[in-house]
C-alpha atoms as a PDB file:
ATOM      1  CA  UNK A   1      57.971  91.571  59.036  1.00  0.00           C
ATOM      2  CA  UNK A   2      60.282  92.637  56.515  1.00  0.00           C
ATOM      3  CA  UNK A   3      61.534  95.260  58.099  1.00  0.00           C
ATOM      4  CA  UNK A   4      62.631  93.309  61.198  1.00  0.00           C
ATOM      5  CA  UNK A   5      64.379  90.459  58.724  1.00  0.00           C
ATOM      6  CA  UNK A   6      66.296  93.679  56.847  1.00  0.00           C
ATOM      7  CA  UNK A   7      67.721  94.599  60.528  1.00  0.00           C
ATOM      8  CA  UNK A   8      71.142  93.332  61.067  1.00  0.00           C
ATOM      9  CA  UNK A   9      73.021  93.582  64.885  1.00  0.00           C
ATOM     10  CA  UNK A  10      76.085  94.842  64.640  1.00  0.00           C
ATOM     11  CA  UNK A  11      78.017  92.405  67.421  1.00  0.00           C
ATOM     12  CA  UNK A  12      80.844  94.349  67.886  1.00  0.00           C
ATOM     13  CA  UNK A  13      78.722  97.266  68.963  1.00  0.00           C
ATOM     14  CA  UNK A  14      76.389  95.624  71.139  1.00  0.00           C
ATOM     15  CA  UNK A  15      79.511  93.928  73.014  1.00  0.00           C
ATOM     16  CA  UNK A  16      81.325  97.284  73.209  1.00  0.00           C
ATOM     17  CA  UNK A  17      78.200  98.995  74.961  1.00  0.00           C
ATOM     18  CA  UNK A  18      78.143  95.495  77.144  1.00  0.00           C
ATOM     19  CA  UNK A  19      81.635  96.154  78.567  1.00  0.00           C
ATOM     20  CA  UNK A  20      80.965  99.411  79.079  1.00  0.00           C
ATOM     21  CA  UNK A  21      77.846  99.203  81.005  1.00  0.00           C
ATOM     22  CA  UNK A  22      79.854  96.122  82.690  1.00  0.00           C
ATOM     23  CA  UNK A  23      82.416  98.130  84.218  1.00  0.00           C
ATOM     24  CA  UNK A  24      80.101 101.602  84.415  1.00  0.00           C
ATOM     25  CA  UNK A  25      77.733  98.847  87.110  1.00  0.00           C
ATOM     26  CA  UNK A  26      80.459  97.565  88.469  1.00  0.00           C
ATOM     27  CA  UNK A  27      82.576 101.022  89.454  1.00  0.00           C
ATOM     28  CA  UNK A  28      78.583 102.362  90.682  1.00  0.00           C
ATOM     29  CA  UNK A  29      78.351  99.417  92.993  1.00  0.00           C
ATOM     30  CA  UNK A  30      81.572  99.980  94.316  1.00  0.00           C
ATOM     31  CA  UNK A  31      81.722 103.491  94.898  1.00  0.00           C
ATOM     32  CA  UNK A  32      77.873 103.185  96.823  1.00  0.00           C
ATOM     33  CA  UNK A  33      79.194 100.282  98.928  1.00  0.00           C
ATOM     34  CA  UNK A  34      82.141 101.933  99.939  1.00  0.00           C
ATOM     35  CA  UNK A  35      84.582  98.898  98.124  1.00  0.00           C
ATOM     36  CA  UNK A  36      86.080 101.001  95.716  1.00  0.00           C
ATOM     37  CA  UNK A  37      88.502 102.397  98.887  1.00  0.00           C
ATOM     38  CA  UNK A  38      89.563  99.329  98.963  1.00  0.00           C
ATOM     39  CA  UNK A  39      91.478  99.927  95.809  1.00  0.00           C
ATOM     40  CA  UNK A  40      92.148 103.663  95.493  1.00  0.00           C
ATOM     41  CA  UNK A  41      92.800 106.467  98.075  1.00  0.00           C
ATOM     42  CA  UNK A  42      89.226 108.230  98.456  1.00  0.00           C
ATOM     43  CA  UNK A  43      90.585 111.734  96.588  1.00  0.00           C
ATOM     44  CA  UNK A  44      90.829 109.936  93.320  1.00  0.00           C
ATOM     45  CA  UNK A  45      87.307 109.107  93.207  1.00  0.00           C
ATOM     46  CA  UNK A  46      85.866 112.027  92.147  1.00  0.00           C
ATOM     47  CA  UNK A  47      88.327 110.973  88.580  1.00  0.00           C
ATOM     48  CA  UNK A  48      86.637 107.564  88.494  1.00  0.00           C
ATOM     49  CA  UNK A  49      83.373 109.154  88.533  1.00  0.00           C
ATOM     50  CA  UNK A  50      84.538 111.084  85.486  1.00  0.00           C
ATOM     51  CA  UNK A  51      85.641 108.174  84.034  1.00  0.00           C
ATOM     52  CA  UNK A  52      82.446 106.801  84.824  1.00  0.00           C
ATOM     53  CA  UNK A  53      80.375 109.691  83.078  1.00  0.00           C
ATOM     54  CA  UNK A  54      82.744 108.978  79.793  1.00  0.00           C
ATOM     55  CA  UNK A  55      82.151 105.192  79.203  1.00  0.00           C
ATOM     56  CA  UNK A  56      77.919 106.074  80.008  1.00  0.00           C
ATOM     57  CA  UNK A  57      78.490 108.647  76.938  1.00  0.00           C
ATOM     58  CA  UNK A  58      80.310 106.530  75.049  1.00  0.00           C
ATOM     59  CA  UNK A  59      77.626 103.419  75.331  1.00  0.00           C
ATOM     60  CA  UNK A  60      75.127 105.553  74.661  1.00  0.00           C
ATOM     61  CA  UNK A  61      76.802 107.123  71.350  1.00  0.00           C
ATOM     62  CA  UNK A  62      77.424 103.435  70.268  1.00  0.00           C
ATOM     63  CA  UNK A  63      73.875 102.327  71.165  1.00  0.00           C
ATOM     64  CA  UNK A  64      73.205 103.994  67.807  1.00  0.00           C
ATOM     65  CA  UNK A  65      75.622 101.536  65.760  1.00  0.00           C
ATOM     66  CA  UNK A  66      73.837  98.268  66.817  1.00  0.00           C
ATOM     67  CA  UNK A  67      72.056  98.668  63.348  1.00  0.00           C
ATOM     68  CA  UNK A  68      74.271  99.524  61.069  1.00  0.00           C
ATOM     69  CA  UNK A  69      76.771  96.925  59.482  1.00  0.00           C
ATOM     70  CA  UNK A  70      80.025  96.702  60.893  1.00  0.00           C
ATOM     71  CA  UNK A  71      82.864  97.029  59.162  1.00  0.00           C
ATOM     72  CA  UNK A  72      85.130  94.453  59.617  1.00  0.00           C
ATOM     73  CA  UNK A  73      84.393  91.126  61.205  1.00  0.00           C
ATOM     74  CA  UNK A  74      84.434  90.724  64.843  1.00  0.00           C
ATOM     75  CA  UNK A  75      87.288  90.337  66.790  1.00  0.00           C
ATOM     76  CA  UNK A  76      86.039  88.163  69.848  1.00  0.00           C
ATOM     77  CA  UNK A  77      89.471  87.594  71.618  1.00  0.00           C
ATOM     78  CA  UNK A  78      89.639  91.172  71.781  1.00  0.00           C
ATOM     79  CA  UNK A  79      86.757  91.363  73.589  1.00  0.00           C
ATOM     80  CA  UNK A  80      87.645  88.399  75.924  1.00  0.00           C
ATOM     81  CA  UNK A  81      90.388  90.571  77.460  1.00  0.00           C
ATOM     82  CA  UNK A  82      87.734  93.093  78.422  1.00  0.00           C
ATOM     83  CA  UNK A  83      84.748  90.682  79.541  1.00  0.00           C
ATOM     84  CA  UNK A  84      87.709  88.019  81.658  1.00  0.00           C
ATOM     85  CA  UNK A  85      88.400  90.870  84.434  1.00  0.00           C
ATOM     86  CA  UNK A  86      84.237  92.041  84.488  1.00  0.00           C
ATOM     87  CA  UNK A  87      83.717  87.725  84.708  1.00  0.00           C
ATOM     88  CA  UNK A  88      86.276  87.784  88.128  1.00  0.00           C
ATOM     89  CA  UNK A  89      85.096  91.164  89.261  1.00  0.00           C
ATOM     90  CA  UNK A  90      81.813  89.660  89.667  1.00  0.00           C
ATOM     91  CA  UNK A  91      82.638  85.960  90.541  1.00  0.00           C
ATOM     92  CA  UNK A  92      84.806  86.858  93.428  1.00  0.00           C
ATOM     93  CA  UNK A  93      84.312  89.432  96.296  1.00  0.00           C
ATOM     94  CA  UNK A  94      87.049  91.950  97.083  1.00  0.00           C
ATOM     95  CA  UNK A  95      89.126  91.273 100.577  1.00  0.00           C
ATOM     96  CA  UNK A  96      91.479  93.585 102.379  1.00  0.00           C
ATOM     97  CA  UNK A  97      95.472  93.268 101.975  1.00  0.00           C
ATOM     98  CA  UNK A  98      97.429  91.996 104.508  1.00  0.00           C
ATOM     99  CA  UNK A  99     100.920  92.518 105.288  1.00  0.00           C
ATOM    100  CA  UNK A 100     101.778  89.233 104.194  1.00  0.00           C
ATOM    101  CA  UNK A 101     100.360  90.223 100.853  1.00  0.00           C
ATOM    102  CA  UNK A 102     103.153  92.549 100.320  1.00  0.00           C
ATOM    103  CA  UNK A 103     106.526  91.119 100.285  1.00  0.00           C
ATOM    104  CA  UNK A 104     109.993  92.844 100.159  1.00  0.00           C
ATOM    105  CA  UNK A 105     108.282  96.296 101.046  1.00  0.00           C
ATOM    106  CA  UNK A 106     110.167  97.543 104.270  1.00  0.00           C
ATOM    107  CA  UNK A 107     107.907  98.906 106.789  1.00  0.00           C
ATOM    108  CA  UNK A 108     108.141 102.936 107.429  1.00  0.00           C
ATOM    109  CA  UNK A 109     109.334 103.524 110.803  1.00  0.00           C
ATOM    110  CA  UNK A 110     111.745 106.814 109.780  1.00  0.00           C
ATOM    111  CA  UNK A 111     114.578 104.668 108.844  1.00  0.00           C
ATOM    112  CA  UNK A 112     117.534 106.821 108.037  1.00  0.00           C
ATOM    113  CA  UNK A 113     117.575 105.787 104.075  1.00  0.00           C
ATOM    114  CA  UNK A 114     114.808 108.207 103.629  1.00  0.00           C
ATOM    115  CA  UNK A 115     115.136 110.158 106.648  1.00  0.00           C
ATOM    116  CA  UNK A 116     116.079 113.531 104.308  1.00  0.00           C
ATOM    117  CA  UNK A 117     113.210 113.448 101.806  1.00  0.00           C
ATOM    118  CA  UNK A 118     110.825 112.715 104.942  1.00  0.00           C
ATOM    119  CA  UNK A 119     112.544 115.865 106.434  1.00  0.00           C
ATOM    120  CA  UNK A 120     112.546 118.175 103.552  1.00  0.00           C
ATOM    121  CA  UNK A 121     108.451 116.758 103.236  1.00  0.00           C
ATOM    122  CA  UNK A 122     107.915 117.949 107.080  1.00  0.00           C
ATOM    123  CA  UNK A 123     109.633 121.218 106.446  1.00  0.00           C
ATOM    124  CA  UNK A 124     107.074 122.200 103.653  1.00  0.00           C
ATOM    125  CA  UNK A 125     104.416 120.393 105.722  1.00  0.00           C
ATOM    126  CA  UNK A 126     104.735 123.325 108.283  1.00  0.00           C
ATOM    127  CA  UNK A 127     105.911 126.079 106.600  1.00  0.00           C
ATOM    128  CA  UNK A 128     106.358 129.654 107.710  1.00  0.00           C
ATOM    129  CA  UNK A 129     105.891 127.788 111.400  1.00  0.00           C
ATOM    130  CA  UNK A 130     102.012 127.225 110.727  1.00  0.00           C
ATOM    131  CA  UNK A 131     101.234 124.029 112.764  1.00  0.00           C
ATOM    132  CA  UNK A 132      98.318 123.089 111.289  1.00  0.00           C
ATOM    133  CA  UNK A 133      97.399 119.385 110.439  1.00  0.00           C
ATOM    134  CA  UNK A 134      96.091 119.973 107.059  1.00  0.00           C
ATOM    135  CA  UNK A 135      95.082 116.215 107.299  1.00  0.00           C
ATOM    136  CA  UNK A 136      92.354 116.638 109.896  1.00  0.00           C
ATOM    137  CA  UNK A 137      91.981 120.505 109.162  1.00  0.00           C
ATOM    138  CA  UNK A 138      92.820 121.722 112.246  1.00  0.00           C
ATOM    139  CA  UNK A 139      93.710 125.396 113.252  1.00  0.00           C
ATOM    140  CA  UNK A 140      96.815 126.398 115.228  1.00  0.00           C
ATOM    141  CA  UNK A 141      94.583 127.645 119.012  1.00  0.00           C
ATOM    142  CA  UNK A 142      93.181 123.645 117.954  1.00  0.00           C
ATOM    143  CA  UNK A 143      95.985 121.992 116.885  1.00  0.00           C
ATOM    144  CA  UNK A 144      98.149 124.097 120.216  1.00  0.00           C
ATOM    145  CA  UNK A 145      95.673 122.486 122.841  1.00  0.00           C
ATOM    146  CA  UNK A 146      95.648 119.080 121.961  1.00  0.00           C
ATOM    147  CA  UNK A 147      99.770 119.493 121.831  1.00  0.00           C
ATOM    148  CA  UNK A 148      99.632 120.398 125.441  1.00  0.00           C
ATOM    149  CA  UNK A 149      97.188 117.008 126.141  1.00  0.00           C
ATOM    150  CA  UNK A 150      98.854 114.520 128.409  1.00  0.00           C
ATOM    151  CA  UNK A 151      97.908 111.632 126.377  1.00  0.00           C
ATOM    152  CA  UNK A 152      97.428 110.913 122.650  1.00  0.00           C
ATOM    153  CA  UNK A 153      94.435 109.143 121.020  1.00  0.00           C
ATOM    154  CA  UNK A 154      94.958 107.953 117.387  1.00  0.00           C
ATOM    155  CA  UNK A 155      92.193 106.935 115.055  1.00  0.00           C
ATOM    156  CA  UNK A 156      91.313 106.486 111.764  1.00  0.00           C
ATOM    157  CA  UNK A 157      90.845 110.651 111.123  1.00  0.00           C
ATOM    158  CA  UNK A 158      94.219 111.806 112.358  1.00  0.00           C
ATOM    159  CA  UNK A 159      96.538 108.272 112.640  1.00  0.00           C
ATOM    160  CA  UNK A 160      99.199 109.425 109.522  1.00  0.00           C
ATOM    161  CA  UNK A 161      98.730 113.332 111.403  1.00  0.00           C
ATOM    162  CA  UNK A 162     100.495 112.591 114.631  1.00  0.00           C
ATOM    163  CA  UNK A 163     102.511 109.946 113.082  1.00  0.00           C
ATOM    164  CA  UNK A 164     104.502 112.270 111.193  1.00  0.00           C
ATOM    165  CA  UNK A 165     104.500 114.380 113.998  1.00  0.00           C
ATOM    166  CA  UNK A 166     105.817 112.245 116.609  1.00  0.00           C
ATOM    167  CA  UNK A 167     108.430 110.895 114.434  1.00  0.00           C
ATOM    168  CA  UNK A 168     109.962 114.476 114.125  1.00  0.00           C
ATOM    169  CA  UNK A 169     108.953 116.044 117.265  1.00  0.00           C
ATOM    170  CA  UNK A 170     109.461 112.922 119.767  1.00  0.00           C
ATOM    171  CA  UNK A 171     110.967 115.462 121.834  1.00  0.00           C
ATOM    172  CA  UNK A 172     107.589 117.117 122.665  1.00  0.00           C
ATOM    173  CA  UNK A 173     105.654 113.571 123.285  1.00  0.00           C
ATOM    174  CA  UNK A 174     108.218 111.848 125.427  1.00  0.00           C
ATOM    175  CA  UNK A 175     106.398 110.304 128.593  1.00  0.00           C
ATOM    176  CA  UNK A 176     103.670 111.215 126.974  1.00  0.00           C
ATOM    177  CA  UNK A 177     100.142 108.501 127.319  1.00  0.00           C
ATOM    178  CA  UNK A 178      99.526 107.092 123.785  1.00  0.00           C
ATOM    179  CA  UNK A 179      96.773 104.738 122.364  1.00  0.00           C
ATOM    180  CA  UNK A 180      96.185 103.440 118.905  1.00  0.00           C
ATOM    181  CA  UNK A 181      95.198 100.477 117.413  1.00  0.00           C
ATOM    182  CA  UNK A 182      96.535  98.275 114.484  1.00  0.00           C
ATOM    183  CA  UNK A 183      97.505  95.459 113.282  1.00  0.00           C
ATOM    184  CA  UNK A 184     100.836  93.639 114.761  1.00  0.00           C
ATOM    185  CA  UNK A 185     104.071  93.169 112.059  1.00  0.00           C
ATOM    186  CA  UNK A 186     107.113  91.438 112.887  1.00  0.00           C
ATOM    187  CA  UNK A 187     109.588  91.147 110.353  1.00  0.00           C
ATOM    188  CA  UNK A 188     113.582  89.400 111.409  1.00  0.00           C
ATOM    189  CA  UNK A 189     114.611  92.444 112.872  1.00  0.00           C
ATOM    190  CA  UNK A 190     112.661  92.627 115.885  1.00  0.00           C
ATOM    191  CA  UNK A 191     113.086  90.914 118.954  1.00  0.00           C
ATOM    192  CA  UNK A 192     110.767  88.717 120.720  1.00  0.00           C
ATOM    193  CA  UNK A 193     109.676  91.472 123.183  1.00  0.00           C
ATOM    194  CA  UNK A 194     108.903  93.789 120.267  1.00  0.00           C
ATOM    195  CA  UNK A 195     106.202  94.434 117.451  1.00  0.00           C
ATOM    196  CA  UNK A 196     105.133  97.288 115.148  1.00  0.00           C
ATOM    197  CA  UNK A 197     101.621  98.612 115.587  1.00  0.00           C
ATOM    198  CA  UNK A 198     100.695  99.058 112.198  1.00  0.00           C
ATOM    199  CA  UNK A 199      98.230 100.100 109.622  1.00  0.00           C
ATOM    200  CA  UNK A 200      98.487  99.919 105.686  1.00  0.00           C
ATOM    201  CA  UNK A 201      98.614 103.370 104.087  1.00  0.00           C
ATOM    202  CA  UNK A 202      97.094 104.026 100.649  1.00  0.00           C
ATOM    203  CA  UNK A 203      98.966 107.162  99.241  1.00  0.00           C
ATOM    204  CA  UNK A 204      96.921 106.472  95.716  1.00  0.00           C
ATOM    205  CA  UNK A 205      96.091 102.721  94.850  1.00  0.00           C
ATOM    206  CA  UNK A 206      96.309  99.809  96.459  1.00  0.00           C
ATOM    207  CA  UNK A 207      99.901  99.302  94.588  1.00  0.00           C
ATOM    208  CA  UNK A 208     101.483 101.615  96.011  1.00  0.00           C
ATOM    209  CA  UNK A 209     100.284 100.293  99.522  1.00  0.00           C
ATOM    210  CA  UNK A 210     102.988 100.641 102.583  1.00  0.00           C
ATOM    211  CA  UNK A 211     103.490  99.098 106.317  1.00  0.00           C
ATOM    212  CA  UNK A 212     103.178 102.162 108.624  1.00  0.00           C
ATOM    213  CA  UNK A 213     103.645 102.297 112.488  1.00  0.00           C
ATOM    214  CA  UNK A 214     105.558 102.656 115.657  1.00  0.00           C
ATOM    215  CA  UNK A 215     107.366 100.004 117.667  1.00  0.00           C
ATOM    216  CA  UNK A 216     106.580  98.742 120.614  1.00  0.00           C
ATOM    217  CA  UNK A 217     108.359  97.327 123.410  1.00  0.00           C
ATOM    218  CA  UNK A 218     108.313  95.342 126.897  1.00  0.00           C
ATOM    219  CA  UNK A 219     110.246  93.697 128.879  1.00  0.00           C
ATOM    220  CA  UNK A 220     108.882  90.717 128.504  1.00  0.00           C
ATOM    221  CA  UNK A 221     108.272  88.218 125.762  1.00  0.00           C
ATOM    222  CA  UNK A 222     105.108  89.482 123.427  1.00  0.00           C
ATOM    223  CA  UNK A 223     103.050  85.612 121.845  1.00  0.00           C
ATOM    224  CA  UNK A 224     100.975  87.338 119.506  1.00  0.00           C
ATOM    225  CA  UNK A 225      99.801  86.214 116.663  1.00  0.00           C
ATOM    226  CA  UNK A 226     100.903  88.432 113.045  1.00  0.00           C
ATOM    227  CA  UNK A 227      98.029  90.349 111.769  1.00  0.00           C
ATOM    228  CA  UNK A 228      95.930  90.358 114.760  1.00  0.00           C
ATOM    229  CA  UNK A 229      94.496  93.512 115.388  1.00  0.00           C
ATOM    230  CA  UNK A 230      94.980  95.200 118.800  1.00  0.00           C
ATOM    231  CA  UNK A 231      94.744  98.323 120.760  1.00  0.00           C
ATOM    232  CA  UNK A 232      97.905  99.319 122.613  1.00  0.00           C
ATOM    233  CA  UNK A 233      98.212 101.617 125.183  1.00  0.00           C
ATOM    234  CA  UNK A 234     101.417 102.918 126.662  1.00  0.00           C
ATOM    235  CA  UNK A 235     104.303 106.012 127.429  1.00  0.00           C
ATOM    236  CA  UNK A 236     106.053 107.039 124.468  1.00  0.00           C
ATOM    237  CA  UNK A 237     109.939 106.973 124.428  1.00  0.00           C
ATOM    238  CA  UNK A 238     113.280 107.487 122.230  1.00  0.00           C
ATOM    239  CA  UNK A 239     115.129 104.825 122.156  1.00  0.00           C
ATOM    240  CA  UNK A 240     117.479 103.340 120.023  1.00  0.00           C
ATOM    241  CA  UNK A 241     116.386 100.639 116.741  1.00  0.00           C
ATOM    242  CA  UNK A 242     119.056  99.481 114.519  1.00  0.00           C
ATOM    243  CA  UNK A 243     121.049 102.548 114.678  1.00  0.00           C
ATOM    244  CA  UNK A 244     118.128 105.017 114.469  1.00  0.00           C
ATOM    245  CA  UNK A 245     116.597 107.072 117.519  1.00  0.00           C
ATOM    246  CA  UNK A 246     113.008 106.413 116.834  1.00  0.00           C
ATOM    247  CA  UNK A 247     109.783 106.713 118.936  1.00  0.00           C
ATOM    248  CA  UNK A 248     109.263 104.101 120.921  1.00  0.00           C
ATOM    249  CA  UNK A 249     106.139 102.869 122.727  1.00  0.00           C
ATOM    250  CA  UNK A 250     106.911 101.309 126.125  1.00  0.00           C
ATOM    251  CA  UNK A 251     104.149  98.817 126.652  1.00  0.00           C
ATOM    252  CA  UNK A 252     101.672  99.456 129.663  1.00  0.00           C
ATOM    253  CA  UNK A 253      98.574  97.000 128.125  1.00  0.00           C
ATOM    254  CA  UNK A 254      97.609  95.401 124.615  1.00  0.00           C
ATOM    255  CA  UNK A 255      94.397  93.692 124.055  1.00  0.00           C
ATOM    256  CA  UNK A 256      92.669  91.735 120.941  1.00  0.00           C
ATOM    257  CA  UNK A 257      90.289  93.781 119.475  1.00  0.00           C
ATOM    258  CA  UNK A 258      88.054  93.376 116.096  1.00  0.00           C
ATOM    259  CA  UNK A 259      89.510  94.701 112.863  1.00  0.00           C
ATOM    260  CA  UNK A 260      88.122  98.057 111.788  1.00  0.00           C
ATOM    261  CA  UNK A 261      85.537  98.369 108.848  1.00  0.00           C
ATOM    262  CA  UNK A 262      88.172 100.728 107.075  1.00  0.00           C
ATOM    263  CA  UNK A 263      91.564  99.163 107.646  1.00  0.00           C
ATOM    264  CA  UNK A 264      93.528 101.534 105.252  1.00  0.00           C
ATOM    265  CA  UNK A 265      94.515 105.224 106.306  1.00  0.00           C
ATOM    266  CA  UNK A 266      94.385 107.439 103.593  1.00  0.00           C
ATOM    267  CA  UNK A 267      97.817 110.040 104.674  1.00  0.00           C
ATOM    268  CA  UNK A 268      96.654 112.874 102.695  1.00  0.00           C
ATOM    269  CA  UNK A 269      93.265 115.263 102.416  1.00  0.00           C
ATOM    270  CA  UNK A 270      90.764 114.003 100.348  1.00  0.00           C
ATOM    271  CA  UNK A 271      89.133 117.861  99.915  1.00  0.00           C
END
């Protein structure tokens, strides 16, 4: 017995292998339940799971301090900035942005303000004339054939692929059948026969999230609600859109459909 009543717990330990283990649980859960893309592009992972391997090191190194004496006292409002975010992490579930979520942030259509860096980007993108969609690994007899395809499918795999394409090869698509789905954005400068089929993009974290999409168009007045997801088909044309010649989607249907499980595209490989 007195050996037990000689043992003193060093708090400041035990808490510090607490937070650890807190967040180590919570990144774990995440990463198996696929919620951790909901707040970081899936090629960073694999730097969270190093992360991960760090604070299980660390918790176990400090599991050997819970008997010793601290010392200095305890600071527990240091530790309350650490155990607050685990409290919320595991009182409330994570949801999805919207694009409601992220005002001021200009939607990416290939407006002109960044039209040169976006050029300079597809110049390197297919160097020395190698058209190969590194995105969705494709080879050029691949990548040639679905080119010469008289309609164009985008999913979740290849969606920020022909994107960029179309954007700077619209010459090559025009008339061309096209089908994607999204969600729909309207922002003041469209009219009431227009709206932006869109999807979020997550370059790195959800901070640095961004409106992607191409217009569409008909000739008559579109009531649909913003944020309801849809699956448009139509012809692709270039037209004109506040000064810019963009890619334009001439409407031929649009229906309701349910949101995907993974709303995000992630634009770049995650190999």
């Amino acid at each position: 017995m007195n050996f037990f009543k000689k043992r003193i717990i060093n708090i400041e330990a035990l808490l510090k292998i607490v937070v650890l283990l807190g967040f180590f649980i919570f990144l774990l859960t995440s990463i198996n339940s696929g919620q951790i893309y909901l707040y970081i592009n899936p090629k960073m992972v694999i730097y969270v799971k190093l992360g991960m391997v760090v604070m299980f090191i660390v918790a176990v190194v400090t599991f050997g301090e819970i008997f010793r004496i601290p010392r200095k006292k305890t600071s527990f409002t240091t530790f309350a900035l650490f155990f607050l975010p685990l409290i919320t992490l595991a009182a409330f579930s994570p949801v999805s942005i919207q694009s409601s979520d992220l005002p001021g942030r200009e939607i990416n259509v290939g407006r002109s303000e960044n039209r040169q860096v976006q050029e300079d980007d597809y110049d390197e993108y297919f160097e020395d004339d190698q058209h190969v969609v590194q995105d969705i690994e494709l080879d050029i007899k691949e990548w040639e054939e679905i080119q010469t395809e008289d309609s164009i499918v985008l999913d979740d795999t290849n969606y920020y692929s022909w994107l960029f394409v179309i954007y700077y090869e619209i010459e090559k698509y025009v008339d061309k059948e096209i089908e994607l789905v999204g969600f729909v954005y309207r922002d003041d400068t469209h009219t009431k026969n227009e709206f932006v089929v869109a999807r979020l993009a997550m370059v790195c974290c959800a901070a640095d999230m961004q409106v992607i999409g191409l217009l569409v168009r008909d000739e008559e007045d579109l009531h649909l609600e913003q944020d309801t997801w849809v699956k448009v088909k139509g012809i692709l044309k270039k037209d004109e859109f506040m000064g810019d010649t963009l890619p334009i989607v001439e409407l031929v249907s649009v229906e309701e459909v349910e949101k995907p499980q993974w709303e995000y595209i992630y634009p770049f490989p995650t190999e």
